[in-house]
C-alpha atoms as a PDB file:
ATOM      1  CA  UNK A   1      35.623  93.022  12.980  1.00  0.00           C
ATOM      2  CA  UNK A   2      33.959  89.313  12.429  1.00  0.00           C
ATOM      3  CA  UNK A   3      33.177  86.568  14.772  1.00  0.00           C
ATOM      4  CA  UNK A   4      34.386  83.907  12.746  1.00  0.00           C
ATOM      5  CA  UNK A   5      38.022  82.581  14.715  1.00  0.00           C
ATOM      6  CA  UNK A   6      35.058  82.352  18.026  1.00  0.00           C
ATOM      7  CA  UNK A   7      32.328  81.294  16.070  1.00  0.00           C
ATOM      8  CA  UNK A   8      34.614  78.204  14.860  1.00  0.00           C
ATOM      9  CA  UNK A   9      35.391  77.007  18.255  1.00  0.00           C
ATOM     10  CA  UNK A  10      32.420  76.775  19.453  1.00  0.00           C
ATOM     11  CA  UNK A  11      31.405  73.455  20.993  1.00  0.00           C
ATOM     12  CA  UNK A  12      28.158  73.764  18.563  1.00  0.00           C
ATOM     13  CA  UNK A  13      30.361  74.011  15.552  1.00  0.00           C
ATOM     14  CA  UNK A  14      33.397  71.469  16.622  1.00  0.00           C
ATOM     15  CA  UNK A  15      30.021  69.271  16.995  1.00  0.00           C
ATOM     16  CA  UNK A  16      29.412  70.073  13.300  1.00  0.00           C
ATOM     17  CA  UNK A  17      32.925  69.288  12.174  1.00  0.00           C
ATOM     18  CA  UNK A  18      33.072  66.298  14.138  1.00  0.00           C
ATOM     19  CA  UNK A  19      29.790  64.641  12.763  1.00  0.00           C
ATOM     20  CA  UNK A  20      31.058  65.292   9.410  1.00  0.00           C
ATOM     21  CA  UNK A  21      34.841  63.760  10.276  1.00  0.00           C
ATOM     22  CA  UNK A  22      32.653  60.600  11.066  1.00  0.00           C
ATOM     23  CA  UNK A  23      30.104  60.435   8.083  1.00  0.00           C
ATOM     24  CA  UNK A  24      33.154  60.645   5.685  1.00  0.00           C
ATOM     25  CA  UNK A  25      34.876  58.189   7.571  1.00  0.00           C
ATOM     26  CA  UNK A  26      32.317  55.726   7.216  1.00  0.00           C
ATOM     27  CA  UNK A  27      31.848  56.528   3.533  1.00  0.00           C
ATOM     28  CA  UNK A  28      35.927  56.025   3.207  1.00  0.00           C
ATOM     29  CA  UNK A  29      35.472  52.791   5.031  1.00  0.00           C
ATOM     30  CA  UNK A  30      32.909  51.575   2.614  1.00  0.00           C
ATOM     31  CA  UNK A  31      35.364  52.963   0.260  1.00  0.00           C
ATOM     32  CA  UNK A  32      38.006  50.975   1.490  1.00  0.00           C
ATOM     33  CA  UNK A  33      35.804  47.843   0.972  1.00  0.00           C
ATOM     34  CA  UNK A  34      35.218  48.856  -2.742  1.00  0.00           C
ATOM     35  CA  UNK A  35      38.888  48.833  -3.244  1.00  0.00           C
ATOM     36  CA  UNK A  36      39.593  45.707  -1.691  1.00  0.00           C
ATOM     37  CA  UNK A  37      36.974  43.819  -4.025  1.00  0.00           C
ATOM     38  CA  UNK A  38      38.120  45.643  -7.154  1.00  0.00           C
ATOM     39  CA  UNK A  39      41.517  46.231  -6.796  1.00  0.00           C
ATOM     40  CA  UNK A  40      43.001  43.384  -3.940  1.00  0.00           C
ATOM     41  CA  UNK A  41      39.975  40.878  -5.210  1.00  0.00           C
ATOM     42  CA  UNK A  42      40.502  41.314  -8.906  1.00  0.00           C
ATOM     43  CA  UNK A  43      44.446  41.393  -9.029  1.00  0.00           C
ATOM     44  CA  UNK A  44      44.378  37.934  -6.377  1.00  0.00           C
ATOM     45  CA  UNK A  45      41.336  36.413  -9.102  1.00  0.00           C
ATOM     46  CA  UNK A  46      44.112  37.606 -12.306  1.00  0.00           C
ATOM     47  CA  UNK A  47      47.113  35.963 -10.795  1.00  0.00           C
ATOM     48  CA  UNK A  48      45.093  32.958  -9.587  1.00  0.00           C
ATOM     49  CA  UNK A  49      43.800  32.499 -13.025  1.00  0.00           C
ATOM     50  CA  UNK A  50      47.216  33.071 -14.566  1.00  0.00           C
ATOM     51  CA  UNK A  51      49.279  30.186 -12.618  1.00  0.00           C
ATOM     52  CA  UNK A  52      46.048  27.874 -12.530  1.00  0.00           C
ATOM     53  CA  UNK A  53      43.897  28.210 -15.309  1.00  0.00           C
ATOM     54  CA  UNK A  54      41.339  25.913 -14.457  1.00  0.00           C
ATOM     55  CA  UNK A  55      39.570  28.873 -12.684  1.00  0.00           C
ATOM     56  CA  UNK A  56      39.002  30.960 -14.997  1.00  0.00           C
ATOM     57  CA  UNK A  57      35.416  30.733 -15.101  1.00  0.00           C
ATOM     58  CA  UNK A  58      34.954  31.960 -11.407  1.00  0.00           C
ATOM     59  CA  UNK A  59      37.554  34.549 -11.966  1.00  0.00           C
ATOM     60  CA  UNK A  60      35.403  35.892 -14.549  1.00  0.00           C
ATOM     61  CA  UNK A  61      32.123  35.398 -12.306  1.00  0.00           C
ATOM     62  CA  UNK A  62      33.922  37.387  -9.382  1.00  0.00           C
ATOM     63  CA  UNK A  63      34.895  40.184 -11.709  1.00  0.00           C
ATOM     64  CA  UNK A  64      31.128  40.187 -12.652  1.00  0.00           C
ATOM     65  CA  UNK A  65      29.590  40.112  -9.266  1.00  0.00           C
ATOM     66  CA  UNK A  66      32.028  42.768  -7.743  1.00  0.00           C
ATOM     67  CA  UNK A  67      31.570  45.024 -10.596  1.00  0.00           C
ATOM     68  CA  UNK A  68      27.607  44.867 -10.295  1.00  0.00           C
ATOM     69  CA  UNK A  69      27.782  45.210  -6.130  1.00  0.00           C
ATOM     70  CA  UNK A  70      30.367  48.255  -6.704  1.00  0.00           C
ATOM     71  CA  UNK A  71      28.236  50.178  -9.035  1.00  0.00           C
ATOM     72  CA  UNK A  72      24.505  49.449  -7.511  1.00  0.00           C
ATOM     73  CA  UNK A  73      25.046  49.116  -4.092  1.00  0.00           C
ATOM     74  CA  UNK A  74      28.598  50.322  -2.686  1.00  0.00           C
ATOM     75  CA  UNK A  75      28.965  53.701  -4.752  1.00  0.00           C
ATOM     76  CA  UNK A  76      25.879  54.674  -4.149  1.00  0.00           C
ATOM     77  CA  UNK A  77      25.761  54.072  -0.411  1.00  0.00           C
ATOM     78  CA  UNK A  78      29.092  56.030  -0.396  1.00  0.00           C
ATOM     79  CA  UNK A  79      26.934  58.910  -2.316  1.00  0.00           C
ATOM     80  CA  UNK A  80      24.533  58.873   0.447  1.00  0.00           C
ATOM     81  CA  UNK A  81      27.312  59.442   2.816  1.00  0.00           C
ATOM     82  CA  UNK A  82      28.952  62.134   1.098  1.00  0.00           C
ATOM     83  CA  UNK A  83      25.596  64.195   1.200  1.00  0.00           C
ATOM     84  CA  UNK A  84      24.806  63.608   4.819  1.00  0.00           C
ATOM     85  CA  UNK A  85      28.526  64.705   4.895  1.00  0.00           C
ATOM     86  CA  UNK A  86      28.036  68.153   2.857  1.00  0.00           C
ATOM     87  CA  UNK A  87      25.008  69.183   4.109  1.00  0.00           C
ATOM     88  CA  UNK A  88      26.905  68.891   7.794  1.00  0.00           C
ATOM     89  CA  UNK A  89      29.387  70.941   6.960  1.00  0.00           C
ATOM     90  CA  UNK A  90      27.153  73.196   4.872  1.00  0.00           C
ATOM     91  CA  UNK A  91      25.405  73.886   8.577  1.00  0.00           C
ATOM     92  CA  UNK A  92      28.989  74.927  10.090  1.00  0.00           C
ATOM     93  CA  UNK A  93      29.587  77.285   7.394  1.00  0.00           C
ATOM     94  CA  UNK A  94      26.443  78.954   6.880  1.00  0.00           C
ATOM     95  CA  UNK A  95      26.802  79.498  11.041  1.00  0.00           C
ATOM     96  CA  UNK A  96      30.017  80.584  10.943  1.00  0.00           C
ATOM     97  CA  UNK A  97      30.116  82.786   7.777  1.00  0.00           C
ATOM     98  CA  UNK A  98      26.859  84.096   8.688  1.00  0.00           C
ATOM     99  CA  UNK A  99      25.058  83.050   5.238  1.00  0.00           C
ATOM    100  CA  UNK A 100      21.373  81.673   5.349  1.00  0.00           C
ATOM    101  CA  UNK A 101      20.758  78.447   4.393  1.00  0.00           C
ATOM    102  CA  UNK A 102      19.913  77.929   0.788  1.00  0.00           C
ATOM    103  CA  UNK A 103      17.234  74.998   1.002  1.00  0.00           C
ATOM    104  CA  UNK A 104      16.515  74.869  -2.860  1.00  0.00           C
ATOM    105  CA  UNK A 105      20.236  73.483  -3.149  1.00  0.00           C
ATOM    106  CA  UNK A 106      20.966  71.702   0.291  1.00  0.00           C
ATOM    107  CA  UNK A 107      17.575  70.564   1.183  1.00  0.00           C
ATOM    108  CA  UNK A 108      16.560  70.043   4.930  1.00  0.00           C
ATOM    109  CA  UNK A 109      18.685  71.342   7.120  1.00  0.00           C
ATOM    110  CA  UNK A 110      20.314  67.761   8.939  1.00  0.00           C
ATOM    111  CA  UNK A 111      18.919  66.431  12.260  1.00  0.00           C
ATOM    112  CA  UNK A 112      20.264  68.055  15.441  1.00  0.00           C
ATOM    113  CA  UNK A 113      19.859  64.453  16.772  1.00  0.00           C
ATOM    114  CA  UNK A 114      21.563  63.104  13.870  1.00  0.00           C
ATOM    115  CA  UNK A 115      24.774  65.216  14.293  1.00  0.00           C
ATOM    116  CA  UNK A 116      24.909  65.030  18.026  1.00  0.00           C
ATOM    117  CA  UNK A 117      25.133  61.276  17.446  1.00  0.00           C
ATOM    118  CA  UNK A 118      27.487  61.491  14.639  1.00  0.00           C
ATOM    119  CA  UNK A 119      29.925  64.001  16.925  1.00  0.00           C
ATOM    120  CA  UNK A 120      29.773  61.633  19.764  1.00  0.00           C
ATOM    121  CA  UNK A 121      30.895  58.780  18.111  1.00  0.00           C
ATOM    122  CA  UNK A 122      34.068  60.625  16.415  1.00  0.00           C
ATOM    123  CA  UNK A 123      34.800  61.928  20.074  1.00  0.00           C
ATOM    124  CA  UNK A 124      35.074  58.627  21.154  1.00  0.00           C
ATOM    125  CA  UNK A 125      38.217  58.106  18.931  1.00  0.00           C
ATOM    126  CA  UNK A 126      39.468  61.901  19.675  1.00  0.00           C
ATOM    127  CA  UNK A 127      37.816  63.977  22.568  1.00  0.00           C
ATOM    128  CA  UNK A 128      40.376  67.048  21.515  1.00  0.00           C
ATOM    129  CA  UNK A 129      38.479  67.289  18.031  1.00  0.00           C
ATOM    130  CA  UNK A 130      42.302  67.019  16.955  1.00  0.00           C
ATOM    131  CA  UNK A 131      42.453  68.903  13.570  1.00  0.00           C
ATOM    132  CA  UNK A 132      38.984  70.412  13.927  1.00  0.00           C
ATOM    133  CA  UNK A 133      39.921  73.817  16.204  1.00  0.00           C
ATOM    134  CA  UNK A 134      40.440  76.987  14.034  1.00  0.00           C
ATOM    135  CA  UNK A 135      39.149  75.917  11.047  1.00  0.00           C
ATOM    136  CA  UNK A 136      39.202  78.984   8.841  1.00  0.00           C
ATOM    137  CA  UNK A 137      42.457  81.701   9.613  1.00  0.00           C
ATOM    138  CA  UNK A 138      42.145  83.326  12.859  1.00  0.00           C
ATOM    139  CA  UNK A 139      43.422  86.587  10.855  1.00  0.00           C
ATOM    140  CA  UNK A 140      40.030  86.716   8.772  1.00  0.00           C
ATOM    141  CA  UNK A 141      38.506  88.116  12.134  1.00  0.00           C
ATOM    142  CA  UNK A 142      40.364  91.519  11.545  1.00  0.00           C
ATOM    143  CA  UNK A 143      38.229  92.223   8.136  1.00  0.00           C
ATOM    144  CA  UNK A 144      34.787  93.014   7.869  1.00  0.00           C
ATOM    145  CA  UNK A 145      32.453  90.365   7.217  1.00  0.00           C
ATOM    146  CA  UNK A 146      31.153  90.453   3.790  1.00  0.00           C
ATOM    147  CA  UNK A 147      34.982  90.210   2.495  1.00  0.00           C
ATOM    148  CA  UNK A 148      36.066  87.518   4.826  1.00  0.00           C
ATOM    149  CA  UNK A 149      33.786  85.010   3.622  1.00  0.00           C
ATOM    150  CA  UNK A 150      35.395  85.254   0.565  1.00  0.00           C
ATOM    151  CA  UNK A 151      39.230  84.726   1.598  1.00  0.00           C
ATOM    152  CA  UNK A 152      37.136  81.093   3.750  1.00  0.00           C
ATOM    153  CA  UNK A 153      35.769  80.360   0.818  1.00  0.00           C
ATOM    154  CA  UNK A 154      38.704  80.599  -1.550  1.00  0.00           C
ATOM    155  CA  UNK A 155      40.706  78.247   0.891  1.00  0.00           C
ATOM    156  CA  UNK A 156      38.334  76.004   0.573  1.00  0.00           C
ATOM    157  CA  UNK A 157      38.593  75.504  -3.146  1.00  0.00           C
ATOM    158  CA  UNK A 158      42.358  75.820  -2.948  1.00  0.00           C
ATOM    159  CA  UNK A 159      42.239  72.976  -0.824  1.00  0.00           C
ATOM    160  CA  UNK A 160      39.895  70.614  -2.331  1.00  0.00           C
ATOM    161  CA  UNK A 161      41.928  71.206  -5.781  1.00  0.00           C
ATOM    162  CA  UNK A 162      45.098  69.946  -4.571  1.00  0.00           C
ATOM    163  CA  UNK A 163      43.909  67.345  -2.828  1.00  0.00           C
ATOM    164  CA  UNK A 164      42.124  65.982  -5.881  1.00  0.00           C
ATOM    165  CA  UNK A 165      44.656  66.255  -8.372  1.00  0.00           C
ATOM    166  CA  UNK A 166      46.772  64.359  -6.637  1.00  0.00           C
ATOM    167  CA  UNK A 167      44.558  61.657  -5.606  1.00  0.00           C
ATOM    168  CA  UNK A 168      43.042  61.205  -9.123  1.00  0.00           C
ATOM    169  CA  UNK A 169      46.688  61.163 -10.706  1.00  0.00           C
ATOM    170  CA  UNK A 170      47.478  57.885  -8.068  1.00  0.00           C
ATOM    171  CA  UNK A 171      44.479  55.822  -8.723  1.00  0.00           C
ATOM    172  CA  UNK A 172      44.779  56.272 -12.228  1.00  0.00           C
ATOM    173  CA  UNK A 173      48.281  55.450 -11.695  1.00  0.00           C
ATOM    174  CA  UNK A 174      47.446  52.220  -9.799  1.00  0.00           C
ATOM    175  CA  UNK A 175      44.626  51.150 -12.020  1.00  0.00           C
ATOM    176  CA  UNK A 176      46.857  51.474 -15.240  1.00  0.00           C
ATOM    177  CA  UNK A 177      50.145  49.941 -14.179  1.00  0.00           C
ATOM    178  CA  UNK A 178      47.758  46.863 -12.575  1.00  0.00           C
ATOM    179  CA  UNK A 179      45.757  46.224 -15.848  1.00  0.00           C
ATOM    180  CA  UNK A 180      48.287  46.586 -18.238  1.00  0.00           C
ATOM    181  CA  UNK A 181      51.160  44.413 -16.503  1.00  0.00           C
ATOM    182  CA  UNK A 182      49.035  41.533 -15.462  1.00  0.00           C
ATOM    183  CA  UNK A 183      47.747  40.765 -19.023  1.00  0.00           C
ATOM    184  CA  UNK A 184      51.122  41.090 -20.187  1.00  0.00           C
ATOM    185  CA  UNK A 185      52.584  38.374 -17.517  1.00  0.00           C
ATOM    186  CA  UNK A 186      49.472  36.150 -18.874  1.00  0.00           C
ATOM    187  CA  UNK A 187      50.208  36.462 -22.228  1.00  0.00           C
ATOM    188  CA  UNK A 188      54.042  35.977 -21.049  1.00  0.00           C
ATOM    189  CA  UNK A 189      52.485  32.415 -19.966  1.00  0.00           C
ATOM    190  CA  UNK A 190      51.054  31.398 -23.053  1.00  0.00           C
ATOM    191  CA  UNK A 191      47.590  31.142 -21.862  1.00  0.00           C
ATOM    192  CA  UNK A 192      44.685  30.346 -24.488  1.00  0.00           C
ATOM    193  CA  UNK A 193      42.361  33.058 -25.532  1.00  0.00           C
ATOM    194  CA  UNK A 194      39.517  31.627 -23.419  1.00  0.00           C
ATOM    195  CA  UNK A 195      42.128  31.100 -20.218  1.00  0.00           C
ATOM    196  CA  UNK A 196      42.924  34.953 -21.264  1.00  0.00           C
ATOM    197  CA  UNK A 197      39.871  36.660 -21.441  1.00  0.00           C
ATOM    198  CA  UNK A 198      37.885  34.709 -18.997  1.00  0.00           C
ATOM    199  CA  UNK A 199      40.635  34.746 -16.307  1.00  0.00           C
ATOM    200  CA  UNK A 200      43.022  37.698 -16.672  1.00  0.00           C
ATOM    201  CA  UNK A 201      40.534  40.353 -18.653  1.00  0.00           C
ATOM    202  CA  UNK A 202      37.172  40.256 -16.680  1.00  0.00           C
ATOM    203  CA  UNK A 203      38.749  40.020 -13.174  1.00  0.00           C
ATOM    204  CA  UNK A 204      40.700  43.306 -13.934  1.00  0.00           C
ATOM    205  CA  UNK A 205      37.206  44.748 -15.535  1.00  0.00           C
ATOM    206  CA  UNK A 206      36.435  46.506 -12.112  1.00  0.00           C
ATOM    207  CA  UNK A 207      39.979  47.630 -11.324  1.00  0.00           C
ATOM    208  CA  UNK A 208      39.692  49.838 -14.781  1.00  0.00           C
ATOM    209  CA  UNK A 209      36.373  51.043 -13.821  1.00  0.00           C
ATOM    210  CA  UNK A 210      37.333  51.984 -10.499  1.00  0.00           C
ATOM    211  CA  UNK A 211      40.717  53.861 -11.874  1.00  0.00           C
ATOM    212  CA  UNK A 212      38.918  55.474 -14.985  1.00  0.00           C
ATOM    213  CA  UNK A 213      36.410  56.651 -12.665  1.00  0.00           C
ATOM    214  CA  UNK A 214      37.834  57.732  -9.823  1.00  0.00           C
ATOM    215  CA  UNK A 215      40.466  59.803 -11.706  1.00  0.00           C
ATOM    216  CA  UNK A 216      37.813  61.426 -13.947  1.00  0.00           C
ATOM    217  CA  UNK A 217      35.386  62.787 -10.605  1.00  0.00           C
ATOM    218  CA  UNK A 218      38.768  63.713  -9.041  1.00  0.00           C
ATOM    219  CA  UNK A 219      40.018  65.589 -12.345  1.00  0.00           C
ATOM    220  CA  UNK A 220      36.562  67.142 -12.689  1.00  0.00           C
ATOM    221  CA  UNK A 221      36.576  68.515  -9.007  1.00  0.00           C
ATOM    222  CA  UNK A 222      39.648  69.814  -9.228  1.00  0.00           C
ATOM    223  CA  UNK A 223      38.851  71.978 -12.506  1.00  0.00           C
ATOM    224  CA  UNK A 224      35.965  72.981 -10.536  1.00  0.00           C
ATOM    225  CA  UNK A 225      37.693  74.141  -7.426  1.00  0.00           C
ATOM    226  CA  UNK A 226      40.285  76.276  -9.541  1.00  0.00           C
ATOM    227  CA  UNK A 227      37.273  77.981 -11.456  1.00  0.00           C
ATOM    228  CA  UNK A 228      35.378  78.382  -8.055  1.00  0.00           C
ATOM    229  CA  UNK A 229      38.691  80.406  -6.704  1.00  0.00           C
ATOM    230  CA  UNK A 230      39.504  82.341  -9.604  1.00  0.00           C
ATOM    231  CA  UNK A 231      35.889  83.515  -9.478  1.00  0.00           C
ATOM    232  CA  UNK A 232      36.469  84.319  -5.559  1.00  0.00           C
ATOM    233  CA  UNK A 233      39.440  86.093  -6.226  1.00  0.00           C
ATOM    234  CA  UNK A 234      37.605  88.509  -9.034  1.00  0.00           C
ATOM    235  CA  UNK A 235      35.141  88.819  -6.594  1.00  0.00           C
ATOM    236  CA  UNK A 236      37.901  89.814  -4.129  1.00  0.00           C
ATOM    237  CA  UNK A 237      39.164  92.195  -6.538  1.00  0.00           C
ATOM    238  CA  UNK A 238      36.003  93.931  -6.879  1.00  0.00           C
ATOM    239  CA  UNK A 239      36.048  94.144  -3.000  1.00  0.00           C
ATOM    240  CA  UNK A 240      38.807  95.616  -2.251  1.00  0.00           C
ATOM    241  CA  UNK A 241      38.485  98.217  -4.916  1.00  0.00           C
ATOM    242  CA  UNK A 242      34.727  99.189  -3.597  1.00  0.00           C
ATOM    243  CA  UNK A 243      32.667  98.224  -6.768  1.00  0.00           C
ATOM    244  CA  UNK A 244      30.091  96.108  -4.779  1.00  0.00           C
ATOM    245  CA  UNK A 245      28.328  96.856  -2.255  1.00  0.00           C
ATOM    246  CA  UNK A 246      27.949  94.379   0.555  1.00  0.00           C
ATOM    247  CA  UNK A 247      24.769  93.017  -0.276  1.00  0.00           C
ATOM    248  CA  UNK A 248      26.455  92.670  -3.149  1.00  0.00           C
ATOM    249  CA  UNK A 249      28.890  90.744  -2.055  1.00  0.00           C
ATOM    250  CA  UNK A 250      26.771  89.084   0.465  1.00  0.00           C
ATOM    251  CA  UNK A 251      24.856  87.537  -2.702  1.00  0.00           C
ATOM    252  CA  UNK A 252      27.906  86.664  -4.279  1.00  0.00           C
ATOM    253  CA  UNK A 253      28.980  84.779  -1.163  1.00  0.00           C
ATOM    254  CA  UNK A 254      26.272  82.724  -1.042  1.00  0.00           C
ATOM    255  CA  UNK A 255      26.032  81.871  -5.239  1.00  0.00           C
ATOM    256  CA  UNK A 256      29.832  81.050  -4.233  1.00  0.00           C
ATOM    257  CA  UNK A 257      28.634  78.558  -1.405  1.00  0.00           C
ATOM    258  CA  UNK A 258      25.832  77.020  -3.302  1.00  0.00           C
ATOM    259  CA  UNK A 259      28.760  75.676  -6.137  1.00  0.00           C
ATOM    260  CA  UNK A 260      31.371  74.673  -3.001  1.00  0.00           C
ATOM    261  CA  UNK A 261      27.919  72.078  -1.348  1.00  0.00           C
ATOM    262  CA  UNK A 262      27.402  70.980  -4.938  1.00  0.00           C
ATOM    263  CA  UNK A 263      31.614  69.952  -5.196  1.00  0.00           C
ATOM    264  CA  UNK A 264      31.561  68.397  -1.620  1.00  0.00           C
ATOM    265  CA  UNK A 265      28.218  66.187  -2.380  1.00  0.00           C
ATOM    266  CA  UNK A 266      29.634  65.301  -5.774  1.00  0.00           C
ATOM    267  CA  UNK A 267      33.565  64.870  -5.343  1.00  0.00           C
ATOM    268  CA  UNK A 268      35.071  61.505  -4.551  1.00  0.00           C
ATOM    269  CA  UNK A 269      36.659  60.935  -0.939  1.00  0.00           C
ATOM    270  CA  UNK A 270      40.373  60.942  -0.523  1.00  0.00           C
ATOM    271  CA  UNK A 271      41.833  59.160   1.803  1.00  0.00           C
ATOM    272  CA  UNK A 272      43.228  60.231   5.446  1.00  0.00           C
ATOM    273  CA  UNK A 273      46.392  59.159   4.649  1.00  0.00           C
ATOM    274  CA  UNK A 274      46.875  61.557   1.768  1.00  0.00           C
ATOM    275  CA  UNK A 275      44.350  64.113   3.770  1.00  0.00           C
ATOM    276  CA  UNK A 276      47.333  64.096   6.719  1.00  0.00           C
ATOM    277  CA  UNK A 277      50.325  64.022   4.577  1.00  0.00           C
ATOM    278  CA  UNK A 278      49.796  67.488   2.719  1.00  0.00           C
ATOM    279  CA  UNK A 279      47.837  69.669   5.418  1.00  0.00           C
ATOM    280  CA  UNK A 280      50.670  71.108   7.152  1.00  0.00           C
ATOM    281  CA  UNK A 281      52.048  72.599   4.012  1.00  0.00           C
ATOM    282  CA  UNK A 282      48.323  73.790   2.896  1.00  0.00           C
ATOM    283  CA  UNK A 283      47.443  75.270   6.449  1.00  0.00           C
ATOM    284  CA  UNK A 284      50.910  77.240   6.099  1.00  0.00           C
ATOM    285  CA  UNK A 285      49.747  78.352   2.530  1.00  0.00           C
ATOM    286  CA  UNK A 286      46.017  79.136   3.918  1.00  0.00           C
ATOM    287  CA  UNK A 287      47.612  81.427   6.385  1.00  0.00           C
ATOM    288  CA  UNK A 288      49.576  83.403   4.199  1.00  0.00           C
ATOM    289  CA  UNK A 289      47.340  83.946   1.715  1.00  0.00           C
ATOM    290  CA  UNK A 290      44.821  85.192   4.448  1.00  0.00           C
ATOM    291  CA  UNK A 291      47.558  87.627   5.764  1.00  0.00           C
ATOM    292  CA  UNK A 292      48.538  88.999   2.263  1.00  0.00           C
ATOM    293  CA  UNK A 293      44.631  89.478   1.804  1.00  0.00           C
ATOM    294  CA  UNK A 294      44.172  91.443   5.311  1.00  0.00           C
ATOM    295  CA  UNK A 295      47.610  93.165   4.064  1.00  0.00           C
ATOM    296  CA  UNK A 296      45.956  94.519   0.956  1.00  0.00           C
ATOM    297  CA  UNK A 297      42.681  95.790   3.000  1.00  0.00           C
ATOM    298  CA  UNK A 298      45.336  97.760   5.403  1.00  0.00           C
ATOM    299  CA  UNK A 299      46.955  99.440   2.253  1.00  0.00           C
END
């Protein structure tokens, strides 16, 4: 009844998801960097200033340069990234969904050069665009247009919400074990309050910012996705039981996509690792939940 399980495999679209594996790659590599200075780099700078205080005072330097690089020049370069990422995958779903592009909230449509390039360079790790085929439930392509969308759209909050929560519960795991046992080994030394401050507090400065801030934006995203799919559920609702119309629901689609691009440009990456390790059990939940919904059309 919908063109959406074709539309997805399209070599235009696998383009699409392609580029936008390879932007957020590069913003988790940056990413990766920012942890490494703040987390590696400030825990080596703690312990170094623990067993040898003498350094203290370019402990407390590195703790201030890293935290000033992090916040003006690495976060916001990953922002960048993210938004080049969004508005990528913003272009596969307003193709695939068949919503129009919403320029007051995404801005120009991205490059066709730009993606091309982006695409070619993730092919060159994976020419099968592993991961990237049948992106949305094949079994949306047995309802009617206007109430698939919202059964893609609800997976996609699902998704991001799990994800999140568990991400932002680690690093605010890490972040707290790190700067509370380190100060308590330095104290467990007998180090003077300069020794203390200089070389054990201001080298784990950017490990608590980086902790405090990653859980909050990964917290925040989270309590955003479950509002965004309890809305596309009532909306659902409302569907199935033929109170809208489907401009109606056309219009509600695409309010419902304007709030999803404003979570992917503003939530914090998570990592492959993490990305890799819960799919399979969300893909299997993703497919259910699109057969119960086709189930409750058939009834």
């Amino acid at each position: 009844m919908n063109a959406i399980p074709e539309a997805q495999n399209t070599e235009r679209q696998l383009d699409r998801l392609a580029a936008q594996r390879h932007i957020y790659s590069s913003a988790k590599s940056i990413q990766a960097l920012e942890i490494a200075l703040t987390v590696v780099g400030g825990v080596a700078c703690s312990l170094g200033a623990i067993l040898r205080p003498e350094i203290k005072a370019y402990a407390a330097l590195y703790g201030l340069v890293v935290g000033t690089l992090d916040y003006f020049l690495l976060t916001a370069h990953v922002k960048a990234l993210r938004l080049q990422a969004a508005k990528v995958q913003e272009l596969f779903d307003c193709d695939v969904l068949q919503l129009p592009w919403h320029e007051l909230q995404a801005g120009r449509r991205p490059d066709a050069e730009a993606v091309v390039a982006a695409s070619m360079k993730f092919k060159r790790r994976d020419s099968e665009c592993v991961g990237l085929h049948d992106w949305y439930p094949v079994a949306v392509g047995k309802m009617p247009i206007h109430k698939a969308r919202l059964v893609c759209q609800r997976s996609n909050c699902r998704w991001d919400a799990e994800l999140r929560r568990r991400y932002g519960g680690l690093t605010l795991g890490i972040a707290a074990t790190l700067v509370v046992v380190l100060p308590i080994y330095g104290l467990a030394r007998h180090l003077a309050l300069d020794e203390f401050l200089l070389g054990v507090v201001m080298p784990l400065g950017p490990i608590l910012l980086w902790g405090v801030r990653e859980y909050r934006e990964n917290v925040e995203a989270a309590a955003t996705g479950d509002s965004l799919k309890v809305h596309a559920e009532r909306v659902w609702e409302r569907a199935i039981s033929g109170t809208m119309s489907e401009d109606e629901l056309t219009k509600e689609a695409r309010d419902l996509q304007d709030e999803i691009f404003d979570q992917r440009r503003r939530s914090s990456l998570v990592y492959d690792w993490l990305y890799w390790r819960l799919r399979q059990g969300q893909e299997q939940q993703m497919l259910a939940a699109a057969e119960e919904r086709l189930s409750e059309l058939e009834e």
